[in-house]
Protein backbone atom coordinates (compact mmCIF):
# COMPACT_ATOMS: atom_id res chain seq x y z
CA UNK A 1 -7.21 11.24 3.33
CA UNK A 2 -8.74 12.40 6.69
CA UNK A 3 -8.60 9.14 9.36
CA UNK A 4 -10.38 9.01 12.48
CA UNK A 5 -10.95 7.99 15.05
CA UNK A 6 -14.85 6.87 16.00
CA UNK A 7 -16.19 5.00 18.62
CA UNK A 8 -19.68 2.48 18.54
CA UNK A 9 -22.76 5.32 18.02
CA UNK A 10 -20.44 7.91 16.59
CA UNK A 11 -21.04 9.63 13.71
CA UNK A 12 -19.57 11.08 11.06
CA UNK A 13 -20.97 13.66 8.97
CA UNK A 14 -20.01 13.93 4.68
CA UNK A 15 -21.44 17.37 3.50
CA UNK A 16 -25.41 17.89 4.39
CA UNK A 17 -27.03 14.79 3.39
CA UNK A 18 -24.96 11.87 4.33
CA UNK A 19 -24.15 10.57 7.72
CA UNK A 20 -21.76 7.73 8.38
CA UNK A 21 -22.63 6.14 11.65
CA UNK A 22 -19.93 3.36 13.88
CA UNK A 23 -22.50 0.73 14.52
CA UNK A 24 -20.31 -1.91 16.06
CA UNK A 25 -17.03 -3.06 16.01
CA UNK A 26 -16.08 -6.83 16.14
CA UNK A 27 -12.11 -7.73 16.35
CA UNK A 28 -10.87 -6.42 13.15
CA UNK A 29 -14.20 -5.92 11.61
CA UNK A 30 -16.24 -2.41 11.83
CA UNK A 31 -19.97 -2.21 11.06
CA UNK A 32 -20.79 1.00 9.39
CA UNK A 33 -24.53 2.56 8.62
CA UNK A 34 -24.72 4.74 5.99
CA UNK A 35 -27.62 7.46 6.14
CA UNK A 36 -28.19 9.34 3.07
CA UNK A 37 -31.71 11.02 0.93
CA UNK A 38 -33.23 8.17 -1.48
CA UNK A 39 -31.50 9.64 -4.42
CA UNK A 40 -27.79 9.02 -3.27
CA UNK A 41 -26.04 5.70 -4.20
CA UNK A 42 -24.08 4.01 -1.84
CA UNK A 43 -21.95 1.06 -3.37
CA UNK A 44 -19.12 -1.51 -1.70
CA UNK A 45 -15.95 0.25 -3.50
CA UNK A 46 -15.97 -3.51 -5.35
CA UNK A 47 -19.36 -3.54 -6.47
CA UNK A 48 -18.70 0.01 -7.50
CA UNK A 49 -15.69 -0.58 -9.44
CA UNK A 50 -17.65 -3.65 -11.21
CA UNK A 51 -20.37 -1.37 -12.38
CA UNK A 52 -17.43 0.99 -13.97
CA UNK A 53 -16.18 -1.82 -15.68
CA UNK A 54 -19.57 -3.09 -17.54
CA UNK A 55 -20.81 0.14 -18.06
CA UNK A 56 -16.94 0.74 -20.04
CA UNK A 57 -17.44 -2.67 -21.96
CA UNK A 58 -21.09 -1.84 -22.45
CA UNK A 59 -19.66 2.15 -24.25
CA UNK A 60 -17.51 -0.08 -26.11
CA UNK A 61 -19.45 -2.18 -27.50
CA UNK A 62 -22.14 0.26 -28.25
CA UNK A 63 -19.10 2.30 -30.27
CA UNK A 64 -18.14 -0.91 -32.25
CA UNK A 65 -21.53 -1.47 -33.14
CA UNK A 66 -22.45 2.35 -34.87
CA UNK A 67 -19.12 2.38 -36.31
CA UNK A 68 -20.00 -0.77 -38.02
CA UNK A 69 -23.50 0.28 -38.81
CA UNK A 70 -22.09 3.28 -39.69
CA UNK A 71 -19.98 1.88 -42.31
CA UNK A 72 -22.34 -0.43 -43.59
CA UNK A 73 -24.90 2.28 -44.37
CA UNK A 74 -21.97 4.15 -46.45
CA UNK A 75 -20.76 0.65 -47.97
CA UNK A 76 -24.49 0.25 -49.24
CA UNK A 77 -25.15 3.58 -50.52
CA UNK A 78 -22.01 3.57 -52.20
CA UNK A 79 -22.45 0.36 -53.95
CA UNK A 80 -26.46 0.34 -55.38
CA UNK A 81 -26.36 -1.23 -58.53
CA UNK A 82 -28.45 0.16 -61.46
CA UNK A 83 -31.56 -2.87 -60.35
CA UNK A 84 -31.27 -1.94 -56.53
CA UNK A 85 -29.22 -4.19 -55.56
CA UNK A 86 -25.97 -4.58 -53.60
CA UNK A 87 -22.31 -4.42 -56.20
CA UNK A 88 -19.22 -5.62 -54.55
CA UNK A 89 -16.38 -3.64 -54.49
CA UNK A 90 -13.43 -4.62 -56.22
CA UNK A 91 -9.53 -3.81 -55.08
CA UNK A 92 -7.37 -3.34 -57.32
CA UNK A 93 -3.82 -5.05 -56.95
CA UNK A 94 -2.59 -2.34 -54.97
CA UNK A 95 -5.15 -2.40 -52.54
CA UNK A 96 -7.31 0.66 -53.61
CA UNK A 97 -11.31 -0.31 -53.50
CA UNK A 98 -12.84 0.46 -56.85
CA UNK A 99 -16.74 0.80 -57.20
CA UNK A 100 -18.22 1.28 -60.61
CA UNK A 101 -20.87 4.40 -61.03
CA UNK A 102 -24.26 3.52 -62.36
CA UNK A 103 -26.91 5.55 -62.96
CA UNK A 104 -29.55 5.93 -61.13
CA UNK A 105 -32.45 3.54 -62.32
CA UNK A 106 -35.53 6.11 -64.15
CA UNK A 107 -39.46 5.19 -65.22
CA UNK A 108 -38.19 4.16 -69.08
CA UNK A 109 -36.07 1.68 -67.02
CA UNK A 110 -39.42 0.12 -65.17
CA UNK A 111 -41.34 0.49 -68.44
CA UNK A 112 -39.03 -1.97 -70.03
CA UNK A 113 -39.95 -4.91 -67.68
């Protein structure tokens, strides 16, 4: 960590583009302007660690939700009974999930209706 040591008007220079300027000091309290191009963002160190935070939760979530959609598009493919609709798996007693194979339905099968 560099410190140092400024004075009210002084300036402080981080790579080309942003400028840290003293621009008053008040007891234990310093007043800093921050000078940087429109395309920099310049956050309180608390309001920057809250944005980290909700943009983790927000990854999160997003993963929770396409693993679950994920799963549910398998689940449903897996289990089309022979009319279209959605079978149930059944477990067996030891836990395994058992789905039955049907056919797929053909155009005798719509002729019959």
């Amino acid at each position: 960590m560099l410190v140092l040591t400024r004075k009210v008007g002084d300036v402080i220079a981080i790579g080309d583009n942003i400028k840290i300027v003293v621009m008053a000091i008040k007891g234990k309290q310093v007043r800093l302007g921050v000078q940087a191009d429109r395309n920099t963002i310049v956050h309180r160190e608390e309001i920057y660690q809250k944005i980290q935070q909700e943009t983790q939760a927000a990854l999160q979530n997003d993963m929770t939700t396409a693993r679950a959609a994920g799963e549910l598009l398998r689940g449903s493919a897996d289990s089309l009974d022979a009319h279209g609709g959605l079978s149930r798996p059944k477990k067996t007693s030891a836990g395994f999930v058992v789905r039955r194979a049907v056919a797929a339905p053909t155009a005798e099968d719509d002729d019959e209706a």
